[in-house]
PDB file of N, CA and C in Angstrom:
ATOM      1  N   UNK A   1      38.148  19.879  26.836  1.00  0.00           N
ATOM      2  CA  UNK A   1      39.070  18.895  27.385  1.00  0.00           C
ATOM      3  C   UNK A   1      38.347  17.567  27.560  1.00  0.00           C
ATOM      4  N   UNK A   2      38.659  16.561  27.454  1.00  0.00           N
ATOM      5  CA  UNK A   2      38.714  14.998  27.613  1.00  0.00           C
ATOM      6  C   UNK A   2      37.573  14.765  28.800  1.00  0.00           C
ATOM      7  N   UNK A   3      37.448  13.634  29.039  1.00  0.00           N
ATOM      8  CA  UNK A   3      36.592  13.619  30.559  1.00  0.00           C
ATOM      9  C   UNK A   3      37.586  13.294  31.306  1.00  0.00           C
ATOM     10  N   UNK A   4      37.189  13.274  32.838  1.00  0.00           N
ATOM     11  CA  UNK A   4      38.376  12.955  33.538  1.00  0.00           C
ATOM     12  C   UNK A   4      38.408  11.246  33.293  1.00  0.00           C
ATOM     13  N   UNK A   5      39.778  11.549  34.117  1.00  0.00           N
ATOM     14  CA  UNK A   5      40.733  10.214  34.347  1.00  0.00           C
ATOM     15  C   UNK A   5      40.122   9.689  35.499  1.00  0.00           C
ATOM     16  N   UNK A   6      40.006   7.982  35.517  1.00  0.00           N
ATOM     17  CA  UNK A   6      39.429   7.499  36.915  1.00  0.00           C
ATOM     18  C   UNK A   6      40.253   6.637  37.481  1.00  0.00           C
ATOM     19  N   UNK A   7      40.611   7.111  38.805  1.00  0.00           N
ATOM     20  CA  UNK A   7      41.511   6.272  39.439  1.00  0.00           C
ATOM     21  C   UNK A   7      41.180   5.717  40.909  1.00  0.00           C
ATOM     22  N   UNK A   8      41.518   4.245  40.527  1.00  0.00           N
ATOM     23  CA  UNK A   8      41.676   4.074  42.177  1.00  0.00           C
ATOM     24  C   UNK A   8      42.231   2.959  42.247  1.00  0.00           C
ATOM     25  N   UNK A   9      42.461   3.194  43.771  1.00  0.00           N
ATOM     26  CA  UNK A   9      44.023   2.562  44.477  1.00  0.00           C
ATOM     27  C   UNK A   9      43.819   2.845  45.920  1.00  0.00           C
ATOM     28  N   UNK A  10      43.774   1.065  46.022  1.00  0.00           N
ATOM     29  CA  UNK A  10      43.366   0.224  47.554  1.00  0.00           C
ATOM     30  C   UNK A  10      44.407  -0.441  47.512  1.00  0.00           C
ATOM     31  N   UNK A  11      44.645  -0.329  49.254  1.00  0.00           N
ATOM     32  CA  UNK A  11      45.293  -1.155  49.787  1.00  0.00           C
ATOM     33  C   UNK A  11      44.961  -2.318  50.089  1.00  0.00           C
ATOM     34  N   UNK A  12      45.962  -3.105  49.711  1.00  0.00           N
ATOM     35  CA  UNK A  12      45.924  -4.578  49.557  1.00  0.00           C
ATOM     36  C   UNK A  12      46.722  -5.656  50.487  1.00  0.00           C
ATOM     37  N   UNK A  13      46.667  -5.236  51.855  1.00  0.00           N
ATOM     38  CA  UNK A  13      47.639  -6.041  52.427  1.00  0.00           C
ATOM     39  C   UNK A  13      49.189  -5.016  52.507  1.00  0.00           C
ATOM     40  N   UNK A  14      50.322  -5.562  51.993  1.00  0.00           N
ATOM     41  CA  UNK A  14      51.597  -4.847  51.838  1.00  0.00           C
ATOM     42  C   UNK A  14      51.399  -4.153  50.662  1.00  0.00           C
ATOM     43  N   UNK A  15      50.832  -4.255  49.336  1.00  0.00           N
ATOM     44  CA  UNK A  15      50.666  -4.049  47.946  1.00  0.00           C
ATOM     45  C   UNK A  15      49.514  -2.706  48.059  1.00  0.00           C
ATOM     46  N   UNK A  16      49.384  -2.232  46.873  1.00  0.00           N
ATOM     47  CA  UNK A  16      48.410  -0.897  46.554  1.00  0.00           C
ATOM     48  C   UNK A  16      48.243  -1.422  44.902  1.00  0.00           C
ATOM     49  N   UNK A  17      46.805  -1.831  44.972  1.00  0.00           N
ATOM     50  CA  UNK A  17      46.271  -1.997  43.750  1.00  0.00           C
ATOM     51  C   UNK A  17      45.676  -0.341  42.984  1.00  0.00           C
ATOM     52  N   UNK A  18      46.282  -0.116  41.599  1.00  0.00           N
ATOM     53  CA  UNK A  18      45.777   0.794  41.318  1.00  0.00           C
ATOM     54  C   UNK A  18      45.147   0.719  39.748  1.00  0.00           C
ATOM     55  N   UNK A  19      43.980   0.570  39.301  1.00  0.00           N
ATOM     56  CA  UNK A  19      43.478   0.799  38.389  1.00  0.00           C
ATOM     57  C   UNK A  19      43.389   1.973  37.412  1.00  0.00           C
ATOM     58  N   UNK A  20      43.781   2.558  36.316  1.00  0.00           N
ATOM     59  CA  UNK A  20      43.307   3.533  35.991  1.00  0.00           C
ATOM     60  C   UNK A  20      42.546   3.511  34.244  1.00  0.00           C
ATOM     61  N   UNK A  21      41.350   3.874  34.525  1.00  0.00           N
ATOM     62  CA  UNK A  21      40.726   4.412  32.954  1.00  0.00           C
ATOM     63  C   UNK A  21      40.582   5.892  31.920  1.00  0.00           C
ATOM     64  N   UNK A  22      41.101   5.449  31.058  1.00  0.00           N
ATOM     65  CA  UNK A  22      41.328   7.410  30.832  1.00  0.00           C
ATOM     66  C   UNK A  22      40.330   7.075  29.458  1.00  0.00           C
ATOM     67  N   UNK A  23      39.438   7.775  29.452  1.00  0.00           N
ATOM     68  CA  UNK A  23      38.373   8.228  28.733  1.00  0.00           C
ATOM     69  C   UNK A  23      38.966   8.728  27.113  1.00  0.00           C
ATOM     70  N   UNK A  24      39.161   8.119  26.441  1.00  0.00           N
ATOM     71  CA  UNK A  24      39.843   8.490  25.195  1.00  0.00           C
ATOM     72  C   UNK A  24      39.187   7.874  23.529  1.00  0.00           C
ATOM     73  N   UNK A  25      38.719   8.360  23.029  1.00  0.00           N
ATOM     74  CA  UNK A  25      38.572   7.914  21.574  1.00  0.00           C
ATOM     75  C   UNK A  25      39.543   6.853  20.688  1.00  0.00           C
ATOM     76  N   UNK A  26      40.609   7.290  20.431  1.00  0.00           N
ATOM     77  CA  UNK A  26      41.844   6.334  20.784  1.00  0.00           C
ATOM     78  C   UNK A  26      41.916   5.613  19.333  1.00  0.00           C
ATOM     79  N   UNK A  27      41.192   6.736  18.298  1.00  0.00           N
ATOM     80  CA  UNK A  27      41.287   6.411  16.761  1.00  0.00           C
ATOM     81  C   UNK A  27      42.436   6.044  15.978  1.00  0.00           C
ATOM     82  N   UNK A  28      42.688   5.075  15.462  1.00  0.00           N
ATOM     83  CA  UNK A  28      43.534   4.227  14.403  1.00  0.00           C
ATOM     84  C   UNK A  28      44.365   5.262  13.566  1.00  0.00           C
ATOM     85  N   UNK A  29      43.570   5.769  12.932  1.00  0.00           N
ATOM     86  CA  UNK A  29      44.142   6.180  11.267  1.00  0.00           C
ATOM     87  C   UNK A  29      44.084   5.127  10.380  1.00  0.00           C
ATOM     88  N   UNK A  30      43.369   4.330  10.836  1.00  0.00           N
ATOM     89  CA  UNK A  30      42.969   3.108   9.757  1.00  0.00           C
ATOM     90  C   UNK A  30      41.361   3.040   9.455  1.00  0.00           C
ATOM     91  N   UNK A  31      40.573   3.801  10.155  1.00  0.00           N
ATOM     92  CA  UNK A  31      39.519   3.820   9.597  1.00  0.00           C
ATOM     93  C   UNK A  31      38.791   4.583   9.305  1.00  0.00           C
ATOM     94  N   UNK A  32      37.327   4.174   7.872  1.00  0.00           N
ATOM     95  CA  UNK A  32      36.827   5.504   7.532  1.00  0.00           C
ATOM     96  C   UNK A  32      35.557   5.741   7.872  1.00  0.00           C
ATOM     97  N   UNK A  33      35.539   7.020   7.588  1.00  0.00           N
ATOM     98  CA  UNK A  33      34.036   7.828   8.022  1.00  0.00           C
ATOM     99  C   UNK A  33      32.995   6.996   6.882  1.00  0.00           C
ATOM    100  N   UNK A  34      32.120   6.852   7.643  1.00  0.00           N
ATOM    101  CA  UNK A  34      30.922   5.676   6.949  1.00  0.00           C
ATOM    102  C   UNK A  34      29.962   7.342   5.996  1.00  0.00           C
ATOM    103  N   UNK A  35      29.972   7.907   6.483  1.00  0.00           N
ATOM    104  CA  UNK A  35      29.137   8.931   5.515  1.00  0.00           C
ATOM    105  C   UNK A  35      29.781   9.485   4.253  1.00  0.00           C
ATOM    106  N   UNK A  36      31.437   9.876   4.643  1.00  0.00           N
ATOM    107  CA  UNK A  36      32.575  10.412   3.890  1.00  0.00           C
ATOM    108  C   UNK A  36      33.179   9.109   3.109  1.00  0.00           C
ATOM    109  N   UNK A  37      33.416   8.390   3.368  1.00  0.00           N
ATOM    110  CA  UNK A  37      34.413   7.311   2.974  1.00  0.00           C
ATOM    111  C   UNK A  37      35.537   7.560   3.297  1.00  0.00           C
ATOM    112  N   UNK A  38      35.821   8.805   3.764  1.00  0.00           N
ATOM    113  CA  UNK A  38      37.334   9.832   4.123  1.00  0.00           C
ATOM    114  C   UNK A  38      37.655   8.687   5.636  1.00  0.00           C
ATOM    115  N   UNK A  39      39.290   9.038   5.220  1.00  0.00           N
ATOM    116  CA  UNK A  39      40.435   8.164   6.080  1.00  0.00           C
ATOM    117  C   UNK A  39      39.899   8.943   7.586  1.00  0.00           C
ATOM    118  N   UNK A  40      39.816   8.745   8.691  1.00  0.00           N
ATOM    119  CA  UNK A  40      39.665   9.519   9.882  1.00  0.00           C
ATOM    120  C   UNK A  40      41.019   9.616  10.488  1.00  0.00           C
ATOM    121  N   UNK A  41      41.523  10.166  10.800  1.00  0.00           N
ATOM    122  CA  UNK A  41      42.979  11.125  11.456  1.00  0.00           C
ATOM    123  C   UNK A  41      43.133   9.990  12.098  1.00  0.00           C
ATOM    124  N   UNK A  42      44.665   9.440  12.904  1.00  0.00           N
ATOM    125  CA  UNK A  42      44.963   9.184  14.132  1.00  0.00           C
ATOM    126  C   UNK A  42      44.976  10.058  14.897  1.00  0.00           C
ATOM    127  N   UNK A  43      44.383   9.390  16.153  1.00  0.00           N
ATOM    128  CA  UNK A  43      44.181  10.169  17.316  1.00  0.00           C
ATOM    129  C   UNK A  43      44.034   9.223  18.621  1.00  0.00           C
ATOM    130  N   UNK A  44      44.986   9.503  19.358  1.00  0.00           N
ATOM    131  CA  UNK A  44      45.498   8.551  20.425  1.00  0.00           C
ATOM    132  C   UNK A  44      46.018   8.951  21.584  1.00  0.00           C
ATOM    133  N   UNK A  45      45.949   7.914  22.531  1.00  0.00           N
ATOM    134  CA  UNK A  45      47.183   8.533  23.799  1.00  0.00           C
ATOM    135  C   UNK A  45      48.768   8.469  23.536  1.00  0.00           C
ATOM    136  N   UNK A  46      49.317   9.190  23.397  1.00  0.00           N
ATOM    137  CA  UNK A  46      50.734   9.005  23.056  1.00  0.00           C
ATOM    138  C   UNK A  46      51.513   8.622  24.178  1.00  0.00           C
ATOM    139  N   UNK A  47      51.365   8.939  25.252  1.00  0.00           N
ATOM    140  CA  UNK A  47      52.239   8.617  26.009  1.00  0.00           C
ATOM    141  C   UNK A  47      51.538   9.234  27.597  1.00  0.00           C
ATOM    142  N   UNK A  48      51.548   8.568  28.394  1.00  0.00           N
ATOM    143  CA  UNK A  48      51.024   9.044  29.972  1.00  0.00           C
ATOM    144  C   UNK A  48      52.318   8.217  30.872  1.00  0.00           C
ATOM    145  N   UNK A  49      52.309   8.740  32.598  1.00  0.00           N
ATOM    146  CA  UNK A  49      53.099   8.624  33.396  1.00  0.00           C
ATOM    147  C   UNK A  49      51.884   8.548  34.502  1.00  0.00           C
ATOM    148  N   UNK A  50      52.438   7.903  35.551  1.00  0.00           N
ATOM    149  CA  UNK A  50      51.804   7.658  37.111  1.00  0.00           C
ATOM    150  C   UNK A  50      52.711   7.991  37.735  1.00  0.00           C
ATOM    151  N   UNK A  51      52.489   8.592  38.419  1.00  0.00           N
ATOM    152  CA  UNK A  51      53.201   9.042  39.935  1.00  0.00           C
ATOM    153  C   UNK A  51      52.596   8.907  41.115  1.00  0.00           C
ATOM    154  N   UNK A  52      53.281   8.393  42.279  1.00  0.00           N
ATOM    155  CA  UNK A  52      52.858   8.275  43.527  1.00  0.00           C
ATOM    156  C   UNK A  52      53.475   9.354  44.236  1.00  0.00           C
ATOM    157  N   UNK A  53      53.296  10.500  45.072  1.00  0.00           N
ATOM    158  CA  UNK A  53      54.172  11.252  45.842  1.00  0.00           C
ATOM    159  C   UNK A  53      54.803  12.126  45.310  1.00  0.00           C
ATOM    160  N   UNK A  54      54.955  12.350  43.893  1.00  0.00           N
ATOM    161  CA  UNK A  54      55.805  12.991  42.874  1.00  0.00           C
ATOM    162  C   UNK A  54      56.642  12.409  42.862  1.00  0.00           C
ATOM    163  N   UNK A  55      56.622  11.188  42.587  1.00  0.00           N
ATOM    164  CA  UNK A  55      57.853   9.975  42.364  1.00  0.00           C
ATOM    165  C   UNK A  55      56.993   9.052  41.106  1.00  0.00           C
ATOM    166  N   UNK A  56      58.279   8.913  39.987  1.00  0.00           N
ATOM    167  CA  UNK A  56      57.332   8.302  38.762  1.00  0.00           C
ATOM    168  C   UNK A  56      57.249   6.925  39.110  1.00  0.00           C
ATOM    169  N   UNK A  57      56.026   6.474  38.765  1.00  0.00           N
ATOM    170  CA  UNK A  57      55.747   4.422  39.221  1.00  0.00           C
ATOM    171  C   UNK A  57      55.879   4.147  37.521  1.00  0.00           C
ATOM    172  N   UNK A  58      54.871   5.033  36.806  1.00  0.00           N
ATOM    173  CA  UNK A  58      54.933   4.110  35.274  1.00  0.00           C
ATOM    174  C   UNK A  58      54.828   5.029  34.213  1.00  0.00           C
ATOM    175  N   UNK A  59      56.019   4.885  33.597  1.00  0.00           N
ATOM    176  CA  UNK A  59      55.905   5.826  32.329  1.00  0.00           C
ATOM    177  C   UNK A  59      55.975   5.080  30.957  1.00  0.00           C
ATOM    178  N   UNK A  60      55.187   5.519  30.240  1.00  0.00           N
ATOM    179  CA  UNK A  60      54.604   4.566  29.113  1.00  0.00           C
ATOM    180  C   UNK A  60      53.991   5.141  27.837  1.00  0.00           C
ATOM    181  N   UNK A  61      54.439   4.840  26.317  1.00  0.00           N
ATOM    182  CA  UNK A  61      54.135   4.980  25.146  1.00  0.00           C
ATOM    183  C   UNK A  61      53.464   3.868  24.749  1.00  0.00           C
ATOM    184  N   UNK A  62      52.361   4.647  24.208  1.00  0.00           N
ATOM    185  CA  UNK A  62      50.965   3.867  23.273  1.00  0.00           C
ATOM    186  C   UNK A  62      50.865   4.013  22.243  1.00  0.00           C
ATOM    187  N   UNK A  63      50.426   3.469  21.496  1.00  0.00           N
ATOM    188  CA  UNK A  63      50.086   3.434  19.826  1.00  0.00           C
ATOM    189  C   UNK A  63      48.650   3.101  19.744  1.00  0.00           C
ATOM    190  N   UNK A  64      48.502   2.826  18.083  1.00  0.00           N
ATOM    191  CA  UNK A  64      47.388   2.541  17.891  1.00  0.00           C
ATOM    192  C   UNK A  64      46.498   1.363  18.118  1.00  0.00           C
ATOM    193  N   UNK A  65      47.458   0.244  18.682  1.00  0.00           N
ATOM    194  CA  UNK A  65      46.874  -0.897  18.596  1.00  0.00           C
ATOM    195  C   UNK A  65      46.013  -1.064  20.268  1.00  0.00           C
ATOM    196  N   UNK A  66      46.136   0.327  20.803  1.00  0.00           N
ATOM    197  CA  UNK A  66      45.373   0.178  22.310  1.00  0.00           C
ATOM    198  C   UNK A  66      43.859   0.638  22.194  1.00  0.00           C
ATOM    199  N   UNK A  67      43.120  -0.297  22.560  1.00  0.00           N
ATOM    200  CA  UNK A  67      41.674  -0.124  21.944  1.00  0.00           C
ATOM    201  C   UNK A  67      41.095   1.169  22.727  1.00  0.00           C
ATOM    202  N   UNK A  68      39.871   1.386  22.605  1.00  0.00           N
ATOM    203  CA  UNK A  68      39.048   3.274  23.064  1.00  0.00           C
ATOM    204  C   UNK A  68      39.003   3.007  24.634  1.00  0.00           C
ATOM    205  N   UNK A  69      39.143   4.145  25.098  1.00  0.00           N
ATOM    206  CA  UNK A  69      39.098   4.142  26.413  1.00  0.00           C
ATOM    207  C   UNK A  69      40.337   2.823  27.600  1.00  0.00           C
ATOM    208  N   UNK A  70      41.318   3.154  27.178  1.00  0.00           N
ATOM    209  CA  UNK A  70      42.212   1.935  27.594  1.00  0.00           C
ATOM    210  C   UNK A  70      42.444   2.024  29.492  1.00  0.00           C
ATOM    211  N   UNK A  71      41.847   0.670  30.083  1.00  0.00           N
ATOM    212  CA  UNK A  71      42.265   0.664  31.285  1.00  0.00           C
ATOM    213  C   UNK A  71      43.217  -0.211  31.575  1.00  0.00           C
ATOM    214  N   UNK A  72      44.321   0.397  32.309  1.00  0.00           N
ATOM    215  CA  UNK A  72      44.902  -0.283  33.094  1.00  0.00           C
ATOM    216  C   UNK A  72      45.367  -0.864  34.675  1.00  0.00           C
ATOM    217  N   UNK A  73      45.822  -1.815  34.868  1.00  0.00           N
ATOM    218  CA  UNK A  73      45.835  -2.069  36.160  1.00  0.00           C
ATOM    219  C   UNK A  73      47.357  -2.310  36.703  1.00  0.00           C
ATOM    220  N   UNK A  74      47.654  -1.812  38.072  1.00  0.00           N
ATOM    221  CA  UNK A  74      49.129  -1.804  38.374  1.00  0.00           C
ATOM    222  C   UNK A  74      49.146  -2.077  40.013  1.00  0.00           C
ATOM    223  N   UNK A  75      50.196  -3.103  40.351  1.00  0.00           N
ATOM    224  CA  UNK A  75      50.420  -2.611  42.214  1.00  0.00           C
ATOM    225  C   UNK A  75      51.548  -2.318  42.315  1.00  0.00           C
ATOM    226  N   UNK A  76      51.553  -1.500  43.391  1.00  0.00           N
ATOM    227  CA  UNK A  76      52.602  -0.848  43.845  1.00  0.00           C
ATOM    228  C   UNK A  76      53.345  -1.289  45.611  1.00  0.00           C
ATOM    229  N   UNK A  77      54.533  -1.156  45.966  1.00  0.00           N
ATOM    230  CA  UNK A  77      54.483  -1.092  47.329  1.00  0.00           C
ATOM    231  C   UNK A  77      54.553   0.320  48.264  1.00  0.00           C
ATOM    232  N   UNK A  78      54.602   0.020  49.755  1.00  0.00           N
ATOM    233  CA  UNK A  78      55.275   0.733  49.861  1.00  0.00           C
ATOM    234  C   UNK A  78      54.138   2.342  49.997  1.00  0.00           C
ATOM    235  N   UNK A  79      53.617   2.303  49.402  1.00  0.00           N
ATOM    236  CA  UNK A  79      52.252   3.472  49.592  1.00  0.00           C
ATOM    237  C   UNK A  79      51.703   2.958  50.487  1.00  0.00           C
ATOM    238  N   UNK A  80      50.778   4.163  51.055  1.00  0.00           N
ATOM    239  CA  UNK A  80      49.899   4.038  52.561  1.00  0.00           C
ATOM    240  C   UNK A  80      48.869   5.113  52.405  1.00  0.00           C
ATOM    241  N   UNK A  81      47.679   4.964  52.708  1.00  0.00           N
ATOM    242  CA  UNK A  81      46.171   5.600  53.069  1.00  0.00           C
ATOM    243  C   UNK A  81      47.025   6.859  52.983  1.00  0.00           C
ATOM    244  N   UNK A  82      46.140   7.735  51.818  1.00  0.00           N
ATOM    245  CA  UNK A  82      46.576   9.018  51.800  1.00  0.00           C
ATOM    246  C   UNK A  82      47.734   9.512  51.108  1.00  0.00           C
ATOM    247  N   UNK A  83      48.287   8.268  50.407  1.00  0.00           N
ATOM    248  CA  UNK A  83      48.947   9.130  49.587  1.00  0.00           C
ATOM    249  C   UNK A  83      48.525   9.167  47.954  1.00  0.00           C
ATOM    250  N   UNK A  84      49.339  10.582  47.426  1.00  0.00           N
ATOM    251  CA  UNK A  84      48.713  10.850  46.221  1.00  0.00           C
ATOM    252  C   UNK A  84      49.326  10.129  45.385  1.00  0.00           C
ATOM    253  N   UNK A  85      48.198  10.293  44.129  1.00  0.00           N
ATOM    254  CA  UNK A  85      48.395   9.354  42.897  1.00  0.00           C
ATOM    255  C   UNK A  85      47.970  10.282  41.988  1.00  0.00           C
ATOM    256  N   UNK A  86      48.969  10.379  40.723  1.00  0.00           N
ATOM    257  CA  UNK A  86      48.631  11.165  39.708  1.00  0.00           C
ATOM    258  C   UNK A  86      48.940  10.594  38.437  1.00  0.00           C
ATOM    259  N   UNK A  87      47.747  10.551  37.746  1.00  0.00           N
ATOM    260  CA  UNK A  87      47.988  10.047  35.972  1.00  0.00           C
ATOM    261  C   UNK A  87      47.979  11.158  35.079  1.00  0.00           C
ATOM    262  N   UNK A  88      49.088  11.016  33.519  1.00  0.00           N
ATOM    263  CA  UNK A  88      48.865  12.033  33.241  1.00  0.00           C
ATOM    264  C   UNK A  88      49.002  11.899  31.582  1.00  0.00           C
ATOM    265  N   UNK A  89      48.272  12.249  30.501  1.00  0.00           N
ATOM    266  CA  UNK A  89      48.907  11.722  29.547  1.00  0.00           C
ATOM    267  C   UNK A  89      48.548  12.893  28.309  1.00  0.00           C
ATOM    268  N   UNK A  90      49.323  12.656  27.395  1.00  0.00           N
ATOM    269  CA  UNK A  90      49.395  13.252  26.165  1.00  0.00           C
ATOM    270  C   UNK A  90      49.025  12.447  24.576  1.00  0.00           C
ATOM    271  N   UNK A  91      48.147  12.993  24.110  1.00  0.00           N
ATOM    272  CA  UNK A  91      47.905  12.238  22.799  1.00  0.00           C
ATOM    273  C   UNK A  91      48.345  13.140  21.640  1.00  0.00           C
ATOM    274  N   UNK A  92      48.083  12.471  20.363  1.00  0.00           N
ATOM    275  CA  UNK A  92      48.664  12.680  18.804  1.00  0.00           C
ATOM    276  C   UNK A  92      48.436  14.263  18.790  1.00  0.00           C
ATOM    277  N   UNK A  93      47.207  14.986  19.387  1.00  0.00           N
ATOM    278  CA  UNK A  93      47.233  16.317  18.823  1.00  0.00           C
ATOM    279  C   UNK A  93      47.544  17.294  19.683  1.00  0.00           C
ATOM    280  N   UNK A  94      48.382  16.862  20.509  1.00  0.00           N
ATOM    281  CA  UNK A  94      48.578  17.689  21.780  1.00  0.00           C
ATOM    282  C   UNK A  94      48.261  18.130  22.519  1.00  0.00           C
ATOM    283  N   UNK A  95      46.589  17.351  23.081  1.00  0.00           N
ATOM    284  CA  UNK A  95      46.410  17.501  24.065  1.00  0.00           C
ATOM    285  C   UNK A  95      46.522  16.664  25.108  1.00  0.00           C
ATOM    286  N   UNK A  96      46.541  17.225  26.652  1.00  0.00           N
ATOM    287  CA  UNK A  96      46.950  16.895  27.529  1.00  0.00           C
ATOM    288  C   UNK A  96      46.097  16.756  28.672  1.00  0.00           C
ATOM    289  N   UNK A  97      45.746  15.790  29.721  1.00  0.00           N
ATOM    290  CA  UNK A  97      44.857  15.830  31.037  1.00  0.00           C
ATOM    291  C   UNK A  97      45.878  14.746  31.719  1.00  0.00           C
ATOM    292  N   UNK A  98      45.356  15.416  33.179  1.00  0.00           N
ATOM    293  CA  UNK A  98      45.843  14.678  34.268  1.00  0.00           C
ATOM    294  C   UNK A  98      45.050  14.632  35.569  1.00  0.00           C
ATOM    295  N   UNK A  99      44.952  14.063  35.966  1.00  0.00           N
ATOM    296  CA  UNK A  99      43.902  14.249  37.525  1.00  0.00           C
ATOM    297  C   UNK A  99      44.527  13.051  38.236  1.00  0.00           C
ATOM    298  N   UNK A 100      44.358  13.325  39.821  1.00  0.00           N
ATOM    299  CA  UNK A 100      44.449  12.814  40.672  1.00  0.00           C
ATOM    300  C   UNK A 100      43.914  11.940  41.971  1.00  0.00           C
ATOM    301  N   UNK A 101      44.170  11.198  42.557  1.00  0.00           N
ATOM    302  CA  UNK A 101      43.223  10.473  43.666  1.00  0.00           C
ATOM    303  C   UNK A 101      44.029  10.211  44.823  1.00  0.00           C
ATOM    304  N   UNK A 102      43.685   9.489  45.976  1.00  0.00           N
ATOM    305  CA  UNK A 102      44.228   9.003  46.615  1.00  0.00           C
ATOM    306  C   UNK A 102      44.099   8.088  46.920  1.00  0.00           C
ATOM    307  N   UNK A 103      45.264   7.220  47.645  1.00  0.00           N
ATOM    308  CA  UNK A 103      45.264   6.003  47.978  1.00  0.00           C
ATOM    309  C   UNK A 103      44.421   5.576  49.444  1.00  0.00           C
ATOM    310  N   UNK A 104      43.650   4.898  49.135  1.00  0.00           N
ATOM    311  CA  UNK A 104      42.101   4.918  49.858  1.00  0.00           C
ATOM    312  C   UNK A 104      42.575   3.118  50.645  1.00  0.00           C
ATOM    313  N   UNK A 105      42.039   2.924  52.102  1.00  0.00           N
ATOM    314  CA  UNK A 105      42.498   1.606  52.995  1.00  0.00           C
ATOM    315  C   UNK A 105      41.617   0.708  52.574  1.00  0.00           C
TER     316      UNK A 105
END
């Protein structure tokens, strides 16, 4: 499996800043193996979701044009110290990781 997912998410006043990096290769299908000359597969995040509470904040489809290891950044309201946060995503060959954090003051 993948490495984990890194998340975090501070409170910001009224707002909850949440960062997340998901550890991914995040290959084209446009480029080739320098030893082979062979095309290398796509292989990507296809699609991940955030949830706060088991309530969805961001659900979202990726392609190829999102470079290796893609981080993103999001605020939220309305969250408070201690509550959960879960990222979760699926790429081209079907695999899947998700891990969790909490929302830290």
């Amino acid at each position: 499996m993948a490495d984990p997912i890194k998340i975090r998410a501070t409170l910001q006043g009224e707002f909850t800043d949440i960062r997340v990096l998901m550890p991914h290769p995040m290959e084209t299908g446009q480029r080739r193996d320098t030893a082979s000359g062979k095309v290398l597969p796509a292989h990507f995040i296809q699609a991940f979701t955030l949830s706060a509470n088991g309530k969805p904040l961001v659900s979202a489809q990726l392609n190829t044009s999102v470079s290796r290891n893609p981080l993103f950044a999001f605020r939220a309201r309305d969250l408070k110290a201690g509550d959960r946060i879960v990222v979760s995503w699926t790429d081209t060959s079907g695999a899947q990781r998700s891990d969790e954090a909490t929302v830290g003051a």
